[in-house]
PDB file of N, CA and C in Angstrom:
ATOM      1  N   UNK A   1     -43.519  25.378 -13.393  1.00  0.00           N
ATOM      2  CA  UNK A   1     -43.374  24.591 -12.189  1.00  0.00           C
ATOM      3  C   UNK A   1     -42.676  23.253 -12.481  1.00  0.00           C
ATOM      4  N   UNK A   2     -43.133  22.521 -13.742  1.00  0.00           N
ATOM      5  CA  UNK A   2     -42.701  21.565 -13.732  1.00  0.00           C
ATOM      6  C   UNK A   2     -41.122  21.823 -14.196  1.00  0.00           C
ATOM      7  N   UNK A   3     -40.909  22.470 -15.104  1.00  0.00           N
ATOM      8  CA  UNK A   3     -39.252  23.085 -15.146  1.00  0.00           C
ATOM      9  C   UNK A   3     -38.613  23.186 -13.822  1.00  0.00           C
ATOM     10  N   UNK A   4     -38.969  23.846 -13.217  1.00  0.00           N
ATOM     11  CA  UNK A   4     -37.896  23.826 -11.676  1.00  0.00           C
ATOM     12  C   UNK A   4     -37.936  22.876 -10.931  1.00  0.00           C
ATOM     13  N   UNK A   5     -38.677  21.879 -11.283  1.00  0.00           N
ATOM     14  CA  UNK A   5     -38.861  20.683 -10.126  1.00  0.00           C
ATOM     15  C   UNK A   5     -37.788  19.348 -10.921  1.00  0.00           C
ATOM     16  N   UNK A   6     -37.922  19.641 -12.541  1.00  0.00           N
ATOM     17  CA  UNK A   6     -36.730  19.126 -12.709  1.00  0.00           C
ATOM     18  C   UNK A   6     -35.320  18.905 -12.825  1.00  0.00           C
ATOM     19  N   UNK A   7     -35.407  20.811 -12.749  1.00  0.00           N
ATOM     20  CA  UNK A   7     -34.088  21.166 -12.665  1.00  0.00           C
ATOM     21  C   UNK A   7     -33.645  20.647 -10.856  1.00  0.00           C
ATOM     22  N   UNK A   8     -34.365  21.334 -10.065  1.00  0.00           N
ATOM     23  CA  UNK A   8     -34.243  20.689  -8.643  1.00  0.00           C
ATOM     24  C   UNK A   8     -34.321  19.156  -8.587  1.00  0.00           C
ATOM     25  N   UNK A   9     -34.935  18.398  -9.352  1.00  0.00           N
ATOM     26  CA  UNK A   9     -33.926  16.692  -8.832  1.00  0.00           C
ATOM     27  C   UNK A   9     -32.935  16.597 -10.444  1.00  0.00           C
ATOM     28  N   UNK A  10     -32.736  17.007 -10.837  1.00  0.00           N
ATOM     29  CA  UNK A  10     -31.167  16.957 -11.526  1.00  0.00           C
ATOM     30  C   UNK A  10     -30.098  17.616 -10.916  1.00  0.00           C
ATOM     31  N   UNK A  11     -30.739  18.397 -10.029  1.00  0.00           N
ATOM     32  CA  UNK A  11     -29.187  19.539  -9.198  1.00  0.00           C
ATOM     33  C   UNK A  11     -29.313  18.143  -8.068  1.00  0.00           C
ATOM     34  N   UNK A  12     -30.479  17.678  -7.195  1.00  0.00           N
ATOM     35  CA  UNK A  12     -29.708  16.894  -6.053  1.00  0.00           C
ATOM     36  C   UNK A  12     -29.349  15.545  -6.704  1.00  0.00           C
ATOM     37  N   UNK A  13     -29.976  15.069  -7.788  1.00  0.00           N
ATOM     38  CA  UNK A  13     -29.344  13.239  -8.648  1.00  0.00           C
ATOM     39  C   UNK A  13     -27.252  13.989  -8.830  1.00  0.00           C
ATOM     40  N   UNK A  14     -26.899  14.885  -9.387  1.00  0.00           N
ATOM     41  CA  UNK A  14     -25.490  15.543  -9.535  1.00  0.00           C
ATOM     42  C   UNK A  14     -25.217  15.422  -8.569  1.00  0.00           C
ATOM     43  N   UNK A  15     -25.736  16.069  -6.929  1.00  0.00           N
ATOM     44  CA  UNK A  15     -24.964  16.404  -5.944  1.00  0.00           C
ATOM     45  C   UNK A  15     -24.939  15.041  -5.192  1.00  0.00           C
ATOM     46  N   UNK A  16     -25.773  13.980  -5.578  1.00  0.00           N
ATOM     47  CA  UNK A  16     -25.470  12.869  -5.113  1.00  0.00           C
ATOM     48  C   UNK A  16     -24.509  12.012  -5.789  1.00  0.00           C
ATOM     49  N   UNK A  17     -25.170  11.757  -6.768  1.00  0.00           N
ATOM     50  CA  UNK A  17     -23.562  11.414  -7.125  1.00  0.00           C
ATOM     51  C   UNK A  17     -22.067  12.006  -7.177  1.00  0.00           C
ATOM     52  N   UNK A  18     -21.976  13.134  -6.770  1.00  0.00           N
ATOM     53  CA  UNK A  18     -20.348  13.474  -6.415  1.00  0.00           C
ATOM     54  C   UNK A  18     -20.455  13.437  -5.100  1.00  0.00           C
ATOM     55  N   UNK A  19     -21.525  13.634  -4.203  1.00  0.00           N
ATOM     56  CA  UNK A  19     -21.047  12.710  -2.436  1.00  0.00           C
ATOM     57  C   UNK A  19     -20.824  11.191  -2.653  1.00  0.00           C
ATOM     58  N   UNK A  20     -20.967  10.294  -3.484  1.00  0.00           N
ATOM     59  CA  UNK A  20     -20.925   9.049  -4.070  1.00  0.00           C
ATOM     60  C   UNK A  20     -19.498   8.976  -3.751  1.00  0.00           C
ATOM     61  N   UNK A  21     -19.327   9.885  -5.217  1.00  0.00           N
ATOM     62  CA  UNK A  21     -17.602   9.759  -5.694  1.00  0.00           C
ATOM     63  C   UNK A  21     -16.942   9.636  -4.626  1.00  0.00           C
ATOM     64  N   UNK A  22     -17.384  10.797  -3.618  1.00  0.00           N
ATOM     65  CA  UNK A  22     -16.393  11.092  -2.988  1.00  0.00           C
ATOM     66  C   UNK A  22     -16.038  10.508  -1.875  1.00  0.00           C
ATOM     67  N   UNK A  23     -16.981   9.846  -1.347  1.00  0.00           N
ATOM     68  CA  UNK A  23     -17.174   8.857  -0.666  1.00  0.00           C
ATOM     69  C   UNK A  23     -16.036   7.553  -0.712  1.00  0.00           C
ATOM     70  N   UNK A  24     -16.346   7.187  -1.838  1.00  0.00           N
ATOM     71  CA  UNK A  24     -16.130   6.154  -2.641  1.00  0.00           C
ATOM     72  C   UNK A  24     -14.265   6.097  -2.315  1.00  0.00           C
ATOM     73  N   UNK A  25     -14.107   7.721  -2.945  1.00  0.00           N
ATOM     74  CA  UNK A  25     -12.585   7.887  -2.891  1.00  0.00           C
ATOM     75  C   UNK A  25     -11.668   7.747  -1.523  1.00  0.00           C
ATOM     76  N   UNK A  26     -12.546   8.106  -0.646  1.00  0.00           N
ATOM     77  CA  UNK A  26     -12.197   8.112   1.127  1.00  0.00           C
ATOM     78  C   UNK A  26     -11.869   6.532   1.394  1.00  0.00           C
ATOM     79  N   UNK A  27     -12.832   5.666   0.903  1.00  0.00           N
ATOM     80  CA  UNK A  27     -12.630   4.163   1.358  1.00  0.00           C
ATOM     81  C   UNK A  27     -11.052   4.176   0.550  1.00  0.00           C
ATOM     82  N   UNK A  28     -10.717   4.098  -0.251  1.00  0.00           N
ATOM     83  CA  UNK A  28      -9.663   3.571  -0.892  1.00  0.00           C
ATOM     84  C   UNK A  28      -8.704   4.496  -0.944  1.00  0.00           C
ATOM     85  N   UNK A  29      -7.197   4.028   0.102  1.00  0.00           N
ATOM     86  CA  UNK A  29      -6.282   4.440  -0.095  1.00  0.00           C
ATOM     87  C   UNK A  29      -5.223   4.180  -0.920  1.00  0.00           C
ATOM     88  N   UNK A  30      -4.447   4.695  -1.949  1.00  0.00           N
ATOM     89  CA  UNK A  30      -3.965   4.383  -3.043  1.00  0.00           C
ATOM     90  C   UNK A  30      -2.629   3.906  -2.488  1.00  0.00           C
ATOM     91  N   UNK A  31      -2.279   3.000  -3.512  1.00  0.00           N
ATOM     92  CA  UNK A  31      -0.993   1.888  -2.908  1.00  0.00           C
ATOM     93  C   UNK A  31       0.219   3.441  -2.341  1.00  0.00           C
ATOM     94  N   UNK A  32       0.577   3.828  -3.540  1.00  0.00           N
ATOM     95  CA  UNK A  32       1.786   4.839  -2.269  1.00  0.00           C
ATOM     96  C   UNK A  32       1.341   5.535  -1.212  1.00  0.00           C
ATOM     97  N   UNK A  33      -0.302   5.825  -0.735  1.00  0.00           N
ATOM     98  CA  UNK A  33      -0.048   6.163   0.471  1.00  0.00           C
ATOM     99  C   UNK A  33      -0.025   5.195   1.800  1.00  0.00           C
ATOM    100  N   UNK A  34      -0.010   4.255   1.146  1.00  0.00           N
ATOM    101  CA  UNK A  34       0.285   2.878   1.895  1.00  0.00           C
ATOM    102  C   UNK A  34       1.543   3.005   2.577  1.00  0.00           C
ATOM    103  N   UNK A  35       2.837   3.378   2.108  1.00  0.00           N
ATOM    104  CA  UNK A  35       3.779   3.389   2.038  1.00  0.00           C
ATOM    105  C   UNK A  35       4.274   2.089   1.892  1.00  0.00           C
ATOM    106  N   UNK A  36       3.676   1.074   0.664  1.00  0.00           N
ATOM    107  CA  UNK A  36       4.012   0.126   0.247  1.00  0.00           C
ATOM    108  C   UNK A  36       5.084   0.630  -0.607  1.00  0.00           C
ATOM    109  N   UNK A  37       5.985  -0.655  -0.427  1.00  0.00           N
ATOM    110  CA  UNK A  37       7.113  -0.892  -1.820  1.00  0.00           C
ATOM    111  C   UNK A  37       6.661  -1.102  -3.445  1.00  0.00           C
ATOM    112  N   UNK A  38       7.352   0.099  -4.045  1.00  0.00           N
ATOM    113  CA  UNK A  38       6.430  -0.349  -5.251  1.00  0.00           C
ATOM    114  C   UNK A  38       7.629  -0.856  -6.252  1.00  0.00           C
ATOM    115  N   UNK A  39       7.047  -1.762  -7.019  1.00  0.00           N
ATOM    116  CA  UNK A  39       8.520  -2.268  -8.080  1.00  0.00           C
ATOM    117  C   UNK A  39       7.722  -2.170  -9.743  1.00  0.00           C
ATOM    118  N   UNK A  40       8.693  -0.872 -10.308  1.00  0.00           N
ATOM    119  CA  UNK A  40       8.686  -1.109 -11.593  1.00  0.00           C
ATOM    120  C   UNK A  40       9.209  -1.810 -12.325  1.00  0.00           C
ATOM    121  N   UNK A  41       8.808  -3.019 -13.011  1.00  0.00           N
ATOM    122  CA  UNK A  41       9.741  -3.703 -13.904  1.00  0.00           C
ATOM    123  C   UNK A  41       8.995  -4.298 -14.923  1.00  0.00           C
ATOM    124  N   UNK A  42       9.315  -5.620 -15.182  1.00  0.00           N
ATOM    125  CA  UNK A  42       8.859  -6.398 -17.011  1.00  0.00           C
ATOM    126  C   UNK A  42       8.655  -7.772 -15.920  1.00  0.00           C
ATOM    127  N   UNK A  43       7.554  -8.488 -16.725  1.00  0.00           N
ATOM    128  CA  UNK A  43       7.609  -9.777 -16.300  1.00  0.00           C
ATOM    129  C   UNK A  43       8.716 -10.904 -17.181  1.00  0.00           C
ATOM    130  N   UNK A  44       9.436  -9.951 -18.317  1.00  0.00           N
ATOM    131  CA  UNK A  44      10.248 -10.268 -19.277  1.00  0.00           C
ATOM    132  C   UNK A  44      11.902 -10.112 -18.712  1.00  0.00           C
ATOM    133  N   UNK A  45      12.228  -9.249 -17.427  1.00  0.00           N
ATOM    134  CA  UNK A  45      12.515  -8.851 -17.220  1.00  0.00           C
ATOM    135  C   UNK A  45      14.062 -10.201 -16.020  1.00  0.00           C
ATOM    136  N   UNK A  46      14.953 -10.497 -16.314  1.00  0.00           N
ATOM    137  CA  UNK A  46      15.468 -11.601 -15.176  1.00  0.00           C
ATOM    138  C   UNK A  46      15.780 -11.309 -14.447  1.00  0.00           C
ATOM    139  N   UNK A  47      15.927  -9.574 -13.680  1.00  0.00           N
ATOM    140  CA  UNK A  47      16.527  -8.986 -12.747  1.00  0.00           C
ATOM    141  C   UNK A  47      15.087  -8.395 -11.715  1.00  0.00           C
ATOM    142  N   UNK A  48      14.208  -8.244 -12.672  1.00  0.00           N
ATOM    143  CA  UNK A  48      12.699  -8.253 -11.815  1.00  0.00           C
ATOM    144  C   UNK A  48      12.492  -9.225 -11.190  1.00  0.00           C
ATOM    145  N   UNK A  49      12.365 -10.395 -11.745  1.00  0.00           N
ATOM    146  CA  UNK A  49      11.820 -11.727 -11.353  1.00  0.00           C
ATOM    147  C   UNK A  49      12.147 -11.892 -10.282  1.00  0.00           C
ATOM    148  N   UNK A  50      13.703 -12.025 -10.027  1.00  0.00           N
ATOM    149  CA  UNK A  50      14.923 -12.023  -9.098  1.00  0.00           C
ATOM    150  C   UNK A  50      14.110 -11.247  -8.098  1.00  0.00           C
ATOM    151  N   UNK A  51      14.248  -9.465  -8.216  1.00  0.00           N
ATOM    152  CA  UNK A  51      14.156  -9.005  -7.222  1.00  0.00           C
ATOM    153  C   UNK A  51      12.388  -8.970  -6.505  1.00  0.00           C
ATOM    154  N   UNK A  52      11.434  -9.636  -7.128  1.00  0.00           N
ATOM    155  CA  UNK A  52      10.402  -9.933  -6.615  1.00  0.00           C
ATOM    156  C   UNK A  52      10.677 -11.148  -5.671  1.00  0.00           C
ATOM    157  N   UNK A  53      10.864 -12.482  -6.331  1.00  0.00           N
ATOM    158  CA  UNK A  53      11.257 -13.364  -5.630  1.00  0.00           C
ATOM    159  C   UNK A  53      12.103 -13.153  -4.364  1.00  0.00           C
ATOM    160  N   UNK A  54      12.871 -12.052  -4.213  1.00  0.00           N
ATOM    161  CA  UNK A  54      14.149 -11.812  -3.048  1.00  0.00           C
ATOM    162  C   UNK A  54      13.036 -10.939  -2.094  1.00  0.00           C
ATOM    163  N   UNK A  55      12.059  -9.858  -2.577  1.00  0.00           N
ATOM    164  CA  UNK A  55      11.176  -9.437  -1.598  1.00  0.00           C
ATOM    165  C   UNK A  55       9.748 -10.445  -0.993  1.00  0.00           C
ATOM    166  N   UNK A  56       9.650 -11.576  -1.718  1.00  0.00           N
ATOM    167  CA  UNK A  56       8.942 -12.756  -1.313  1.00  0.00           C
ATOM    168  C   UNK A  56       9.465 -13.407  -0.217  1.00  0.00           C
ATOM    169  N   UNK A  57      10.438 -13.608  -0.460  1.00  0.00           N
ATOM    170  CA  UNK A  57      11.706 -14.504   0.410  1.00  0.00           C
ATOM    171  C   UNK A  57      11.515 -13.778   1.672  1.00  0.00           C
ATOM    172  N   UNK A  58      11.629 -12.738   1.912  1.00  0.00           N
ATOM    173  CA  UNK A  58      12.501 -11.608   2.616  1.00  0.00           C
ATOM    174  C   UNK A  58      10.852 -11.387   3.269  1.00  0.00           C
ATOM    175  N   UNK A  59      10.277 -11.397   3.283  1.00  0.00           N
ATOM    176  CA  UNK A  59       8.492 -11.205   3.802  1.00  0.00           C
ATOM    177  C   UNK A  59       8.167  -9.475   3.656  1.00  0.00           C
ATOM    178  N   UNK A  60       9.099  -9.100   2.266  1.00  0.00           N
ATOM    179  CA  UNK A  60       9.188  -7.093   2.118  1.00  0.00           C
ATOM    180  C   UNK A  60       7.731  -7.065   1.672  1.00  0.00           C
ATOM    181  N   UNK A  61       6.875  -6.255   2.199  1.00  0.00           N
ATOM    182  CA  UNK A  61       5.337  -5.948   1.059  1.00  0.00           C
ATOM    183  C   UNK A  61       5.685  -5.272  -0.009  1.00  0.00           C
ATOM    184  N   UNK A  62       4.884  -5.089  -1.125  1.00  0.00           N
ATOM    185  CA  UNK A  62       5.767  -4.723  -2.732  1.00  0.00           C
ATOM    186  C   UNK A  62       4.351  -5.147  -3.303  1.00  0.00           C
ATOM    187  N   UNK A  63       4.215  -4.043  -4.209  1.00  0.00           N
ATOM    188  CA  UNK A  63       3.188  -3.778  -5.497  1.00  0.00           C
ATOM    189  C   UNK A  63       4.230  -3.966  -6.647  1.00  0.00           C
ATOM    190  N   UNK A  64       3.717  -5.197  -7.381  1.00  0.00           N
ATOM    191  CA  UNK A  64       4.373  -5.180  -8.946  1.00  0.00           C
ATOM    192  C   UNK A  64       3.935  -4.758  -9.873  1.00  0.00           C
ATOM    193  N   UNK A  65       4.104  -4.166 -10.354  1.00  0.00           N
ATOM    194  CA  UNK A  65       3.943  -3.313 -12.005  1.00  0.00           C
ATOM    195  C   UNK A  65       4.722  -3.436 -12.867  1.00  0.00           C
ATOM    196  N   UNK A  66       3.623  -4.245 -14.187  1.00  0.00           N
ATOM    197  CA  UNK A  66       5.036  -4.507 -14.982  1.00  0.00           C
ATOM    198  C   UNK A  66       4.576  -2.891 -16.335  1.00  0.00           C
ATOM    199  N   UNK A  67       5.360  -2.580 -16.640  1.00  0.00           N
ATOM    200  CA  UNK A  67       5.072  -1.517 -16.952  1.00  0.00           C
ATOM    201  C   UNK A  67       5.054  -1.696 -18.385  1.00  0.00           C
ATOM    202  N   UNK A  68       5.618  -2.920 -19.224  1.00  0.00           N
ATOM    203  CA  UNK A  68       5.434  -3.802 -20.556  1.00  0.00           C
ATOM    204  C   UNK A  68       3.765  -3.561 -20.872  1.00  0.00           C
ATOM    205  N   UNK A  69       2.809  -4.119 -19.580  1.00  0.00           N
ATOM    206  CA  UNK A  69       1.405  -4.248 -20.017  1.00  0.00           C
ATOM    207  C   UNK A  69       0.539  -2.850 -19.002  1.00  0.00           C
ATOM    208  N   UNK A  70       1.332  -2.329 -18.518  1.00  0.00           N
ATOM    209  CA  UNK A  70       0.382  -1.026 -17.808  1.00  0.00           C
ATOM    210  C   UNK A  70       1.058   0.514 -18.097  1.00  0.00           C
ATOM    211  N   UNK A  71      -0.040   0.922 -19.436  1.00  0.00           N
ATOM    212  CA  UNK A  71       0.770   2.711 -19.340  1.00  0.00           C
ATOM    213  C   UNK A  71       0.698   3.448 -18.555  1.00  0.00           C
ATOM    214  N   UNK A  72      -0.187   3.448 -17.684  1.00  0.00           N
ATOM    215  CA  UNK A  72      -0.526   3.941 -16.122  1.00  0.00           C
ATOM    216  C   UNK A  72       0.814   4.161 -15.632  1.00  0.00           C
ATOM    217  N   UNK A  73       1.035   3.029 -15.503  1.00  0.00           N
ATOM    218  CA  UNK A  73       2.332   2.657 -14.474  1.00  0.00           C
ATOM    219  C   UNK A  73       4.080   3.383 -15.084  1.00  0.00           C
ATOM    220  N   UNK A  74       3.824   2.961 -16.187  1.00  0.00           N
ATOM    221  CA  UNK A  74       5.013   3.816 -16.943  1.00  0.00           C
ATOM    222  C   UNK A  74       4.834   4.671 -16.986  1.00  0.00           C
ATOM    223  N   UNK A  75       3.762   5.453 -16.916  1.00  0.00           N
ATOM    224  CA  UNK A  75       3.566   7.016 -16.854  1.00  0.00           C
ATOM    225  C   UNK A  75       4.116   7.615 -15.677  1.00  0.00           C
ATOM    226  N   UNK A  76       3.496   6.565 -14.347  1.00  0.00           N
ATOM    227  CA  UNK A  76       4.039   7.546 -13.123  1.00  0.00           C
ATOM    228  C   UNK A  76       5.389   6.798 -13.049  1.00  0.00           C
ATOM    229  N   UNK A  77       5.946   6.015 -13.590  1.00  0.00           N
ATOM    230  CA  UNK A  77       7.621   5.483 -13.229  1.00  0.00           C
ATOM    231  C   UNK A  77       8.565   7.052 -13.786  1.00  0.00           C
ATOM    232  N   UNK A  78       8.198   7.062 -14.822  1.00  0.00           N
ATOM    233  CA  UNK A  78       9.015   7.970 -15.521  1.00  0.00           C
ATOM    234  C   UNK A  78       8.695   9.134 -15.152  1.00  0.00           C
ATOM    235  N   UNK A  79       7.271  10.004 -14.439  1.00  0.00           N
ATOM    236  CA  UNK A  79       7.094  10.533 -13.591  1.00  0.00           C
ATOM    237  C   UNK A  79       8.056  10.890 -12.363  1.00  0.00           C
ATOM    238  N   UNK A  80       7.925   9.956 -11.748  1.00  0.00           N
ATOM    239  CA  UNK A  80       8.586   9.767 -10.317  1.00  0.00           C
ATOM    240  C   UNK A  80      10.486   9.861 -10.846  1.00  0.00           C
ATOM    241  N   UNK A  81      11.086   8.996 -11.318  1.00  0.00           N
ATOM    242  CA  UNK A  81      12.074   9.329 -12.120  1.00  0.00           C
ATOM    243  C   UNK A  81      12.500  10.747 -12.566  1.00  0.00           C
ATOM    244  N   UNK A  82      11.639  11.409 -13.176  1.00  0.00           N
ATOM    245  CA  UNK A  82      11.849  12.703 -13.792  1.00  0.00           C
ATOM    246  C   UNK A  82      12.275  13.989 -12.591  1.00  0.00           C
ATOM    247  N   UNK A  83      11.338  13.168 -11.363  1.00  0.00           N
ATOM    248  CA  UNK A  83      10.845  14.237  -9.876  1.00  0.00           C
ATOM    249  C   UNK A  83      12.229  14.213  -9.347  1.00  0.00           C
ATOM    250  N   UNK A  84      12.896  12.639  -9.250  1.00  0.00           N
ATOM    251  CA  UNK A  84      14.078  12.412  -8.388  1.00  0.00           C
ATOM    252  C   UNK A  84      15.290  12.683  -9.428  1.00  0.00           C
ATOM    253  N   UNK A  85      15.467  13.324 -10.625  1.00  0.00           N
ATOM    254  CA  UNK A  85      16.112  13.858 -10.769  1.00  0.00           C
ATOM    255  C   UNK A  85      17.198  12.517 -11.585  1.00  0.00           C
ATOM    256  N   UNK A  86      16.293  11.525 -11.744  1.00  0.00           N
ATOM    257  CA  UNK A  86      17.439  10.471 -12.576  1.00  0.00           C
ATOM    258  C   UNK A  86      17.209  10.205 -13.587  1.00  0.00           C
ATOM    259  N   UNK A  87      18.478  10.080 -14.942  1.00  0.00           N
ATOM    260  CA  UNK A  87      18.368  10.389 -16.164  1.00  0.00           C
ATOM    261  C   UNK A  87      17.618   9.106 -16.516  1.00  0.00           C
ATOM    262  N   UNK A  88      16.987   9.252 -17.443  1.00  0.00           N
ATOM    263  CA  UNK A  88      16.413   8.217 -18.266  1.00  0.00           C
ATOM    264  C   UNK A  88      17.109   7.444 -19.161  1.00  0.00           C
ATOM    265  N   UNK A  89      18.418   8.160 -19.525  1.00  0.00           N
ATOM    266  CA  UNK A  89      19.258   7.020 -20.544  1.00  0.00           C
ATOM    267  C   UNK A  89      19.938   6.371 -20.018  1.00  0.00           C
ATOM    268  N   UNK A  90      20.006   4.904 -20.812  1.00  0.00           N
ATOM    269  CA  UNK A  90      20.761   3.952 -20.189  1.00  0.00           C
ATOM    270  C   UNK A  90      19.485   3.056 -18.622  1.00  0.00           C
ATOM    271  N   UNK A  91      18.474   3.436 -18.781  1.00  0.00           N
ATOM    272  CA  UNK A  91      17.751   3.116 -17.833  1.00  0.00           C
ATOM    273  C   UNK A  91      17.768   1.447 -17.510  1.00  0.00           C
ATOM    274  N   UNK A  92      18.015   1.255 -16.424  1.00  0.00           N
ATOM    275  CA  UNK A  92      17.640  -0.220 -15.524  1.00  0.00           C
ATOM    276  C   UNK A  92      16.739  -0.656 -15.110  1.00  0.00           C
ATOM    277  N   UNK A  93      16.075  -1.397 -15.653  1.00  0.00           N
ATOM    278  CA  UNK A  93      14.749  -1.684 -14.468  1.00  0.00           C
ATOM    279  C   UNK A  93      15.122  -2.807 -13.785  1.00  0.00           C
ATOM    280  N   UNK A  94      14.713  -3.051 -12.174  1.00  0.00           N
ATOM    281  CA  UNK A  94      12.983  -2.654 -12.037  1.00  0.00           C
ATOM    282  C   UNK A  94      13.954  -0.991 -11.506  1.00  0.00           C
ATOM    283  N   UNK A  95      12.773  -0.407 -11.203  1.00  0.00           N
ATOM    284  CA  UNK A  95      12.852   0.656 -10.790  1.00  0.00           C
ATOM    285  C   UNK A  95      11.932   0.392  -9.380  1.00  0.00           C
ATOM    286  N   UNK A  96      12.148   1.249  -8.298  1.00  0.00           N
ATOM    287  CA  UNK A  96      11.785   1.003  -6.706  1.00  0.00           C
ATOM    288  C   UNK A  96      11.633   2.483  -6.315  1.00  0.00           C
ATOM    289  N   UNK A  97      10.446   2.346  -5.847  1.00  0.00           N
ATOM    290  CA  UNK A  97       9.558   3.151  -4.855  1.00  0.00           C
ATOM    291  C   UNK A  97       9.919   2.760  -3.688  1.00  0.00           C
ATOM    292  N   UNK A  98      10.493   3.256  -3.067  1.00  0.00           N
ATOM    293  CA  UNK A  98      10.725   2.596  -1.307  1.00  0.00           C
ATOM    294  C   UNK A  98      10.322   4.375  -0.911  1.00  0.00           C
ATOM    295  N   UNK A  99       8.923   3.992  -0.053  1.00  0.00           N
ATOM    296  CA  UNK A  99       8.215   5.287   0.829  1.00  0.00           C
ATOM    297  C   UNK A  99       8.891   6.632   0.214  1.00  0.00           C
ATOM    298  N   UNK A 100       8.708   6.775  -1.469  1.00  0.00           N
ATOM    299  CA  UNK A 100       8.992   8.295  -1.674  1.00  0.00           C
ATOM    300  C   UNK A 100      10.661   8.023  -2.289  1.00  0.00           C
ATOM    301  N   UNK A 101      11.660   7.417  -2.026  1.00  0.00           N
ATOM    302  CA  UNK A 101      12.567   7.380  -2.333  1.00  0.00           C
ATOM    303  C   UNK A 101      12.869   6.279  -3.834  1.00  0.00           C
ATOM    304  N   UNK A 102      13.342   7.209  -3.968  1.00  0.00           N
ATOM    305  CA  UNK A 102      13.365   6.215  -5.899  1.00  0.00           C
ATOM    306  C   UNK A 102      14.546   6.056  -5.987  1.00  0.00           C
ATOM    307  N   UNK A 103      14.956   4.296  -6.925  1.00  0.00           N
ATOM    308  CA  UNK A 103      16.148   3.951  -6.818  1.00  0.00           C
ATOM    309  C   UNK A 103      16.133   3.328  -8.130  1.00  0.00           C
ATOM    310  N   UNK A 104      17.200   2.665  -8.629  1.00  0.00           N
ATOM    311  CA  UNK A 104      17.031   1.688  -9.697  1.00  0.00           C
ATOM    312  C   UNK A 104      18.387   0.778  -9.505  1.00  0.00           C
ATOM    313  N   UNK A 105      17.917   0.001 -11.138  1.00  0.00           N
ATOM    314  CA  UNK A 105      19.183  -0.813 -10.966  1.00  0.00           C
ATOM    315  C   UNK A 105      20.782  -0.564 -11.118  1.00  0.00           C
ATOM    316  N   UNK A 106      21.377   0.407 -11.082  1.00  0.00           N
ATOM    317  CA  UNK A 106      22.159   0.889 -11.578  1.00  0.00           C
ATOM    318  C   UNK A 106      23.352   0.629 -10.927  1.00  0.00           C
ATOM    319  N   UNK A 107      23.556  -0.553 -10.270  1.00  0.00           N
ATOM    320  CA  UNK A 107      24.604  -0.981  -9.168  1.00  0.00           C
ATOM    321  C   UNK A 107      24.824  -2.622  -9.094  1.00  0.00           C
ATOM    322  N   UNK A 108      25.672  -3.038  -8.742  1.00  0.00           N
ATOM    323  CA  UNK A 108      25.881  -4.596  -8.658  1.00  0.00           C
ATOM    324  C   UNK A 108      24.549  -4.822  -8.045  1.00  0.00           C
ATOM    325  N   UNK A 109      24.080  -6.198  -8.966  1.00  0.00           N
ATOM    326  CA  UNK A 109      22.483  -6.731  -8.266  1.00  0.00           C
ATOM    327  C   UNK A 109      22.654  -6.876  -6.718  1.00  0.00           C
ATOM    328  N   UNK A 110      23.619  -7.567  -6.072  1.00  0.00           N
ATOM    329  CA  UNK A 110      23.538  -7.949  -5.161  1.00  0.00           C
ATOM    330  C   UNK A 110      23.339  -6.623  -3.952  1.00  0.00           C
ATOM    331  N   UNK A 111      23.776  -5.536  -4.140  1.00  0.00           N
ATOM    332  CA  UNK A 111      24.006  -4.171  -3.437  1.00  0.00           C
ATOM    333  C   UNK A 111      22.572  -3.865  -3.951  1.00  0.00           C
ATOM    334  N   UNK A 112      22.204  -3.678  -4.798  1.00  0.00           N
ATOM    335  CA  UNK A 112      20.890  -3.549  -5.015  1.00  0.00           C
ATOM    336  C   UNK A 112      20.016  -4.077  -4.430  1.00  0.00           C
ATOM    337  N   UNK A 113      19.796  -5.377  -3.898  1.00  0.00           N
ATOM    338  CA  UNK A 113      19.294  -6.272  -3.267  1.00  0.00           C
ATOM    339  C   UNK A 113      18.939  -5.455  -2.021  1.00  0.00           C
ATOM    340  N   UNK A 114      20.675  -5.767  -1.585  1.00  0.00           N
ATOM    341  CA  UNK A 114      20.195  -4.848  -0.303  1.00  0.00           C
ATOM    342  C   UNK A 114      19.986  -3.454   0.224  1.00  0.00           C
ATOM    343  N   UNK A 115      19.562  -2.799  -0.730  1.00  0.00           N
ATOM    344  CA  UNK A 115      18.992  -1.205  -0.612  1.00  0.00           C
ATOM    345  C   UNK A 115      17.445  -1.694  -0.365  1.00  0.00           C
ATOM    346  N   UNK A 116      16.935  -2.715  -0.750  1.00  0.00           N
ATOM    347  CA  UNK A 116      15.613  -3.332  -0.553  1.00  0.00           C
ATOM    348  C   UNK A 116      15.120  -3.679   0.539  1.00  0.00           C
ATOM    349  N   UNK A 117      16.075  -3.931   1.497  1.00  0.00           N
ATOM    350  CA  UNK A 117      15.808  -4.234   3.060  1.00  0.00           C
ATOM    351  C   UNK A 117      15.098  -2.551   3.907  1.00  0.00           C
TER     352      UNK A 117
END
């Protein structure tokens, strides 16, 4: 008796904590389904800086990731990169998430700029 009564509150302490989790996961929607702007770049970076400062200016919303101090983030850059089909050599950062569409630097800054609008 006492065996099944512990197995029965270890099966509902488990099943509560994954209604927890899951719970938990519902409150928080993750920045791309935001359809926030996301910017991969370096805080080392003078063409990041730039293009943060130009989406400051500009009142664009934008998640920064510098991908120098987050492997997370370089994981899904080069991810997302790999999906859209753009080579990795010779790479530019920042790299841009605009709602699903991936871009980089690979063009006069200023034209770049304005793919950001």
């Amino acid at each position: 008796m006492k065996k099944s009564t512990a197995i029965i509150l270890f099966l509902m302490l488990c099943l509560g904590q994954q209604l927890s989790a899951q719970q938990n996961q519902s409150k928080t929607t993750p920045v791309s389904e935001k359809k926030v702007m996301i910017v991969y770049g370096s805080d080392e970076c003078h063409h990041c800086t730039d293009t943060k400062k130009y989406l400051k200016e500009n009142n664009i919303e934008f998640v920064f990731y510098d991908i120098d101090k987050n492997q997370e983030a370089l994981k899904e850059m080069l991810f997302k990169l790999k999906n859209a089909n753009i080579s990795l050599n010779n790479l530019s950062i920042p790299v841009i998430d605009k709602q699903g569409v991936i871009f980089t630097n690979d063009i006069p800054f200023e034209a770049f700029l304005k793919k950001l609008n």
